[in-house]
C-alpha atoms as a PDB file:
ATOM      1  CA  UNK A   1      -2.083 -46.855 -36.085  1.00  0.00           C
ATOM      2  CA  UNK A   2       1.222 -48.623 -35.915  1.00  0.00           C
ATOM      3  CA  UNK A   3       2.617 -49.645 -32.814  1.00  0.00           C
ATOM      4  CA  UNK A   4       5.547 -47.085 -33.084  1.00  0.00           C
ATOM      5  CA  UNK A   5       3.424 -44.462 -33.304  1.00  0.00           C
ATOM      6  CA  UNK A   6       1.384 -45.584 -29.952  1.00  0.00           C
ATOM      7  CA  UNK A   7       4.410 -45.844 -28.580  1.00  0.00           C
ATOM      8  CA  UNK A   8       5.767 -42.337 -29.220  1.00  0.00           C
ATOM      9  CA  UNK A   9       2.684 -40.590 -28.617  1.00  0.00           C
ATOM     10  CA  UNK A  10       2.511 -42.478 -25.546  1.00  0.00           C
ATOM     11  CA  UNK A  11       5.709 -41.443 -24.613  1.00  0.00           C
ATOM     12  CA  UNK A  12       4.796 -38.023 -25.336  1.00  0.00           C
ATOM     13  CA  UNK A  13       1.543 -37.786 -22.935  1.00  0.00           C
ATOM     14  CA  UNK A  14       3.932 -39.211 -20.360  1.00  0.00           C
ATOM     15  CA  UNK A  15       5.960 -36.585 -20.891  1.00  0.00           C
ATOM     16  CA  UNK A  16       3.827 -33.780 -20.632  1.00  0.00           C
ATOM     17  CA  UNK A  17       2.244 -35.368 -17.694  1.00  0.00           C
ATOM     18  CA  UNK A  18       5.222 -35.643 -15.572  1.00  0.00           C
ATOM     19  CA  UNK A  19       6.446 -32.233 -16.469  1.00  0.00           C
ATOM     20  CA  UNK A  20       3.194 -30.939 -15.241  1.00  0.00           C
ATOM     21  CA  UNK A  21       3.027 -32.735 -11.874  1.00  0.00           C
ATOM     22  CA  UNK A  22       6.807 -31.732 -11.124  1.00  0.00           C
ATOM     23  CA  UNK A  23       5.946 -28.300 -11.908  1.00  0.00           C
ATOM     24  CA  UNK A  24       2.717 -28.716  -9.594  1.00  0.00           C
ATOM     25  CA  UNK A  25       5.196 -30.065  -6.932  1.00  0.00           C
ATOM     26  CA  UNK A  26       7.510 -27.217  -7.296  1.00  0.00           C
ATOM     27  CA  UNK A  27       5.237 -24.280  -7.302  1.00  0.00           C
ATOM     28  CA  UNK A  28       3.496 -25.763  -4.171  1.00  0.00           C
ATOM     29  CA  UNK A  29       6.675 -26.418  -2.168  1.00  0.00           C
ATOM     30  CA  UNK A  30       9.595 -24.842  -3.572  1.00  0.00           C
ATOM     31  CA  UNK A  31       9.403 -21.892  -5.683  1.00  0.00           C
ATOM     32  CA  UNK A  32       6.332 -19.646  -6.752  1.00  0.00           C
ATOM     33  CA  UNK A  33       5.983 -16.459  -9.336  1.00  0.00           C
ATOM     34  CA  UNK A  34       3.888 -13.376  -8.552  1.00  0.00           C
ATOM     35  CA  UNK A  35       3.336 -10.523 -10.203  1.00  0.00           C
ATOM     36  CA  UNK A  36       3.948  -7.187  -8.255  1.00  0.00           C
ATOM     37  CA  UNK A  37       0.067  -5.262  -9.219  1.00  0.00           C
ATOM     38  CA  UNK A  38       0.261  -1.856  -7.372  1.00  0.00           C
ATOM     39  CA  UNK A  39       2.937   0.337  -6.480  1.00  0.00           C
ATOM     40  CA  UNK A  40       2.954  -0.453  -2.348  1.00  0.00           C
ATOM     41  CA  UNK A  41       6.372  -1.310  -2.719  1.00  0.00           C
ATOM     42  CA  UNK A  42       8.078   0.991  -4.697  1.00  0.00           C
ATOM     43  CA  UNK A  43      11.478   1.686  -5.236  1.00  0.00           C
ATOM     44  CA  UNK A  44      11.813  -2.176  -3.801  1.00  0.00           C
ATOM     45  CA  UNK A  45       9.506  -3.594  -6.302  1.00  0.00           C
ATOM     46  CA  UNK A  46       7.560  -1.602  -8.896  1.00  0.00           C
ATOM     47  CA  UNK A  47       4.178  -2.597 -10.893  1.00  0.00           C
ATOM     48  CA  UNK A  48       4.098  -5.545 -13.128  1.00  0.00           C
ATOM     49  CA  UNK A  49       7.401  -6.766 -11.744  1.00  0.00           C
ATOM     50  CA  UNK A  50       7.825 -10.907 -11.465  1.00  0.00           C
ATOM     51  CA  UNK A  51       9.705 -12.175  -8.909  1.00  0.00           C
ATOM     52  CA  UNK A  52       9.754 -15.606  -7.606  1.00  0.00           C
ATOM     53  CA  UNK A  53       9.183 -16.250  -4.023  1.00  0.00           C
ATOM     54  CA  UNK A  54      10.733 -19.028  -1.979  1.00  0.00           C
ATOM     55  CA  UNK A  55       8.284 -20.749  -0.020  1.00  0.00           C
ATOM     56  CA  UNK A  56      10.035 -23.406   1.583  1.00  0.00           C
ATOM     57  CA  UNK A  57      12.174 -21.133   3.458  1.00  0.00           C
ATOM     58  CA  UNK A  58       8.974 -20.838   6.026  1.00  0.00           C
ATOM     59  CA  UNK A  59       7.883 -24.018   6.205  1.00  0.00           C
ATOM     60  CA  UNK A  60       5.581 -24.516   3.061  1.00  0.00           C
ATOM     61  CA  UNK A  61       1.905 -25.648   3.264  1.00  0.00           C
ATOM     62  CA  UNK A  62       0.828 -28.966   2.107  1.00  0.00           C
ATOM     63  CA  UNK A  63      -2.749 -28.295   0.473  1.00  0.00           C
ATOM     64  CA  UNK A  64      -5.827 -29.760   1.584  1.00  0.00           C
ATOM     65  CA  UNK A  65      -4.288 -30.163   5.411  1.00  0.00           C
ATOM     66  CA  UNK A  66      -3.559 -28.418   7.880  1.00  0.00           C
ATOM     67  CA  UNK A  67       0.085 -29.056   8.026  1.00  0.00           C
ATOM     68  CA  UNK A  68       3.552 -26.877   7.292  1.00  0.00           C
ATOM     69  CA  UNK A  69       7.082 -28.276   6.327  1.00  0.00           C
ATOM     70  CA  UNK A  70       9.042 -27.622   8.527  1.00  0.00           C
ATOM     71  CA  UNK A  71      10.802 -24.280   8.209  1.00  0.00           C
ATOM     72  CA  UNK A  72      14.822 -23.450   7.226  1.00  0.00           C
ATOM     73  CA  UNK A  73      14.295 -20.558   9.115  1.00  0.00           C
ATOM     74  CA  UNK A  74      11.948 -18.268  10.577  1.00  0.00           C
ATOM     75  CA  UNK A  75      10.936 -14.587   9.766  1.00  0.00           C
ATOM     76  CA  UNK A  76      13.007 -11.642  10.357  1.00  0.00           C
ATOM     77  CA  UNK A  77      12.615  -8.264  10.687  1.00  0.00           C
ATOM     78  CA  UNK A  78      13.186  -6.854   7.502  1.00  0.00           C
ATOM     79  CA  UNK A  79      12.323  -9.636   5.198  1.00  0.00           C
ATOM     80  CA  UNK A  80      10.252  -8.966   2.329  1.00  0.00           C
ATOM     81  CA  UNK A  81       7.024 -11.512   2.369  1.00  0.00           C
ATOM     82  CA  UNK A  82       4.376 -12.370   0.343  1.00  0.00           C
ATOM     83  CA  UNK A  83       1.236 -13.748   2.374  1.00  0.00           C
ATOM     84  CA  UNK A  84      -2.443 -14.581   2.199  1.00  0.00           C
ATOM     85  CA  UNK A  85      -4.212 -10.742   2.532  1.00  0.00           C
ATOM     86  CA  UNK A  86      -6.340 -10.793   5.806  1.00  0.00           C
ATOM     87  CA  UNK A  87      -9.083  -9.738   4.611  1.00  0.00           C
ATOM     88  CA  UNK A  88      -9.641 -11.238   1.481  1.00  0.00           C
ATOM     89  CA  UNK A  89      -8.027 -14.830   1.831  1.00  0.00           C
ATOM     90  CA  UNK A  90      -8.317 -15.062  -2.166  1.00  0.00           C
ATOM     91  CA  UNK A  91      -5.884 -12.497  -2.555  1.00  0.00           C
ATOM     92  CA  UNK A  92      -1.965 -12.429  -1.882  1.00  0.00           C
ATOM     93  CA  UNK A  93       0.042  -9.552  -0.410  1.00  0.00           C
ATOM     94  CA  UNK A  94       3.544  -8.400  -0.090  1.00  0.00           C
ATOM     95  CA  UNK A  95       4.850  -6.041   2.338  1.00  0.00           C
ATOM     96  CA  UNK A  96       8.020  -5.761   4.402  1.00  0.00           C
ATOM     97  CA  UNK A  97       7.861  -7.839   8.084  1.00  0.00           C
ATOM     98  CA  UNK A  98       8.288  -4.950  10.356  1.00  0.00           C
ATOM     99  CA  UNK A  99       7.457  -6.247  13.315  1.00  0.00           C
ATOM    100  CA  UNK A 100       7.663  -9.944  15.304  1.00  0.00           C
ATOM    101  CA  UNK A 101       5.557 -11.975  17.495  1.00  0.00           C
ATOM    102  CA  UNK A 102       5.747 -10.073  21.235  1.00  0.00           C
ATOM    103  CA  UNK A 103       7.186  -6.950  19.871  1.00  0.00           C
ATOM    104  CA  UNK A 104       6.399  -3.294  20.266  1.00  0.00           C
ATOM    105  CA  UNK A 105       6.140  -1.586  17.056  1.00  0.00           C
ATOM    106  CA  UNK A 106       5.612   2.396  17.062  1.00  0.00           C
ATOM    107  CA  UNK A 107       6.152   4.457  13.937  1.00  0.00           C
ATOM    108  CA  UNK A 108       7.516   7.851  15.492  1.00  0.00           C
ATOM    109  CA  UNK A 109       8.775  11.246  13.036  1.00  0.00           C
ATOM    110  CA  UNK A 110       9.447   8.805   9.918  1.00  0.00           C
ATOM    111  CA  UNK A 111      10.969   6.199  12.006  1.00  0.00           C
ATOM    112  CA  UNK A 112      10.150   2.242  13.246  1.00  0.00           C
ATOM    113  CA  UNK A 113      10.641   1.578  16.565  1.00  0.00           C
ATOM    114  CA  UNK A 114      10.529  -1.506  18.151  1.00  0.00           C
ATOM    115  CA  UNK A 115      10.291  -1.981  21.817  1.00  0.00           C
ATOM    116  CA  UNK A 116      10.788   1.462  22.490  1.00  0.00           C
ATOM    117  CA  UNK A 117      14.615   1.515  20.226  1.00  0.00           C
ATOM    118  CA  UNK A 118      14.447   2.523  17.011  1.00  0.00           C
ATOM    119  CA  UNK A 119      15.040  -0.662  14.163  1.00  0.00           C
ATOM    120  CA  UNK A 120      18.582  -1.009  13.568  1.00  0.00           C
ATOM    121  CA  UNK A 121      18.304  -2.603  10.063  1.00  0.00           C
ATOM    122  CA  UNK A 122      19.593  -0.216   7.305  1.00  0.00           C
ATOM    123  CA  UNK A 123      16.505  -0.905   5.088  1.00  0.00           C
ATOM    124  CA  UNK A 124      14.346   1.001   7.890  1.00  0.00           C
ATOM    125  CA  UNK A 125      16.767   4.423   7.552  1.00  0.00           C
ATOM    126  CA  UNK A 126      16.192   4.968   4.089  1.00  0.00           C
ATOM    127  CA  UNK A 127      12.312   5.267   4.033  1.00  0.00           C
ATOM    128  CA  UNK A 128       9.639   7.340   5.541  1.00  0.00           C
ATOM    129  CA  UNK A 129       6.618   5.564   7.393  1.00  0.00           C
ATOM    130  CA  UNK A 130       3.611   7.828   7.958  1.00  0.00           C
ATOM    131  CA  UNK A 131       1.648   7.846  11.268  1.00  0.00           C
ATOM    132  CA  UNK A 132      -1.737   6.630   9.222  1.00  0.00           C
ATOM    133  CA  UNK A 133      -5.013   4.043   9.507  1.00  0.00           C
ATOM    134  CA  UNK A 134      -6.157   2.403  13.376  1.00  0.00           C
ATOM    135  CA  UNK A 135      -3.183   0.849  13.947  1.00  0.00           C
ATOM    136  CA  UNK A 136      -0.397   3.585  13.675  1.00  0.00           C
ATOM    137  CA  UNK A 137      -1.659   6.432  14.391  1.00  0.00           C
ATOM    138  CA  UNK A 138       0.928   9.330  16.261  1.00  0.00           C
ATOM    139  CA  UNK A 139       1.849   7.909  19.602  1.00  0.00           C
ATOM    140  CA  UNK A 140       0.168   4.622  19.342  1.00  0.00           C
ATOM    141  CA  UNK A 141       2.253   1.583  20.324  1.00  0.00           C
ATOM    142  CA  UNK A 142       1.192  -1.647  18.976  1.00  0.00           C
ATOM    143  CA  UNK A 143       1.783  -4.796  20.684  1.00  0.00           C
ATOM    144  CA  UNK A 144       2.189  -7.535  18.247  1.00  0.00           C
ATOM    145  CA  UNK A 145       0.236 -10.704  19.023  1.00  0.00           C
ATOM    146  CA  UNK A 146       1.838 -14.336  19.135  1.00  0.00           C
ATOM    147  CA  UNK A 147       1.825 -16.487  15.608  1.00  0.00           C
ATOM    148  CA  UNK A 148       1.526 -12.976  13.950  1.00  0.00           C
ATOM    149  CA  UNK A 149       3.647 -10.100  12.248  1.00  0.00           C
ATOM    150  CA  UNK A 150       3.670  -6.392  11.525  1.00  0.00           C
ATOM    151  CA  UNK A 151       4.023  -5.502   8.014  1.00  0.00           C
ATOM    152  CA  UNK A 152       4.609  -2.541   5.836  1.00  0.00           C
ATOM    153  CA  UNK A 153       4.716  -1.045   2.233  1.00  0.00           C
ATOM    154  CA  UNK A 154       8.209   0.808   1.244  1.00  0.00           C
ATOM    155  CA  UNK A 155       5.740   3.371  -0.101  1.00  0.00           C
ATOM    156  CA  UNK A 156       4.536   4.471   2.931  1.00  0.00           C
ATOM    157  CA  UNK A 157       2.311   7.150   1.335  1.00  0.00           C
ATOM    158  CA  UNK A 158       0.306   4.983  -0.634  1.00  0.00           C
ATOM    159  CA  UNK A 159       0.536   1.669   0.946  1.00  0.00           C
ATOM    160  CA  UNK A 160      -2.431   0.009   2.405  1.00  0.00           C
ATOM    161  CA  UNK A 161      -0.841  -2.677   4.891  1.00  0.00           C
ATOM    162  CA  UNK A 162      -1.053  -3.391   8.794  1.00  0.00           C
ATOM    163  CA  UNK A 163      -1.674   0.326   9.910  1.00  0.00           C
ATOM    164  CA  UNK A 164      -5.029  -0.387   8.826  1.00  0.00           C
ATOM    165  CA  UNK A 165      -5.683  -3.564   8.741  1.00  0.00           C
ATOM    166  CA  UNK A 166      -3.577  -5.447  11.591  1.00  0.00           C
ATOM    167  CA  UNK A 167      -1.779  -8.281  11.909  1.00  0.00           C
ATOM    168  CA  UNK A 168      -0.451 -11.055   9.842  1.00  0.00           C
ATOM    169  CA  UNK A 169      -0.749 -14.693  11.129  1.00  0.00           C
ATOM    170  CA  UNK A 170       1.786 -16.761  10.710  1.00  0.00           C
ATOM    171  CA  UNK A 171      -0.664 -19.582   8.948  1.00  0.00           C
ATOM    172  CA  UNK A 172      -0.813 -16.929   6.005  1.00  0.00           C
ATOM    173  CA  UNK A 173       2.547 -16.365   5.251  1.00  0.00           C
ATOM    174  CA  UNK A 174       3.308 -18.573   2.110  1.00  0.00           C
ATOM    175  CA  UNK A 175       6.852 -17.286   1.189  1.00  0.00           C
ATOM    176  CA  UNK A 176      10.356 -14.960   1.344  1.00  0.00           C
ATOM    177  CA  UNK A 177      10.158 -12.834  -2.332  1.00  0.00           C
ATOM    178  CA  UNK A 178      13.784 -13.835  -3.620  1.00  0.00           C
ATOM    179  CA  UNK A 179      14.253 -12.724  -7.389  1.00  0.00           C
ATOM    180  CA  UNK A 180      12.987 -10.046 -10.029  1.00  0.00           C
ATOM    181  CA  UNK A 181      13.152 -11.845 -12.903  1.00  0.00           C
ATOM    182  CA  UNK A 182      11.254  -9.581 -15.483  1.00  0.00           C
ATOM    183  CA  UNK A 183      11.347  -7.119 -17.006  1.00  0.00           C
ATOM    184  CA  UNK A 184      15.186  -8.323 -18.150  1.00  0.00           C
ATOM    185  CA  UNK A 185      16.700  -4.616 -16.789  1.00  0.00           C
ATOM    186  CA  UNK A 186      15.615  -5.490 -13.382  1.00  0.00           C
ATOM    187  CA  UNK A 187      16.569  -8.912 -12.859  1.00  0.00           C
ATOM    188  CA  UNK A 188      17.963  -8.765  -9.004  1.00  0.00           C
ATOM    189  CA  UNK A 189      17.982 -10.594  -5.914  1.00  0.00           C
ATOM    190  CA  UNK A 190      15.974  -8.347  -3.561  1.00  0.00           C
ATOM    191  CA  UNK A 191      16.203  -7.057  -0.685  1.00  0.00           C
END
């Protein structure tokens, strides 16, 4: 083998190489893509969707430690975020954040209220929640615990999310969803 050839197939493995541990870099850190598997979120998102989630925007987590970046900003009512599911840690969620560390949350004729007022973000007047699962049933007010967060399906009907399972810890949380980028007629920033 002549030296040019070592040379350029060296280059080559170098290349590949460096391209994989920047993209290993960015999908831990930056920017992640997930593909939207059930309908929980529909009109918002709908099955087989890929977005790309922003993980940085929470603080992301640096594997094999237990340490977070630090964060750009913190949750917000409203936000749609994709976490680790509660009960299966080898699965990832996505639901709306409904509800914040300290806060009241009590779904009442359709509607979100939190500490007693109903939510004032527009997202909340256009859908339905039903009263359904241990944690929302009719008249129950649940008081969200500290480092965690209330979160919901826009398909309320068919949405299995904290109503029956609880609370989200903050620990879990790995991201913001930002983008649909496929299928090419959907390509959005969401919200």
């Amino acid at each position: 083998m002549s030296l040019k050839k070592k040379s350029a197939l060296a280059d080559w493995v170098e290349s590949i190489i460096i391209a994989f541990l920047l993209a290993m870099v960015i999908r831990t850190f930056a920017v992640q893509a997930f593909k939207i598997p059930t309908g929980s979120m529909r009109m918002t998102l709908l099955e087989g969707d890929l977005i790309l989630v922003n993980k940085f925007i929470y603080g992301a987590k640096v594997p094999f430690i237990n340490y977070r970046l630090p964060a750009i900003r913190q949750p917000k009512r409203g936000d749609i975020v994709v976490f680790i599911y509660p009960e299966d840690k080898k699965k990832d969620f996505i639901k709306r954040l409904v509800g914040l560390p300290g806060e009241t949350i009590e779904i009442k004729g359709g509607s979100i209220y939190v500490d007693g007022k109903p939510a004032t973000e527009p997202i909340f007047n256009q859908i339905y929640y039903y009263n359904r699962g241990e944690f929302a049933s009719e008249g129950q007010k649940i008081i969200v615990p500290k480092d965690s967060y209330f979160v919901l399906g826009d398909n309320s009907v068919s949405s299995k999310d904290s109503r029956y399972w609880g609370f989200v810890p903050k620990d879990y949380l790995l991201g913001e969803a930002l983008i649909v980028y496929w299928p090419p007629q959907r390509i959005r920033l969401i919200k």
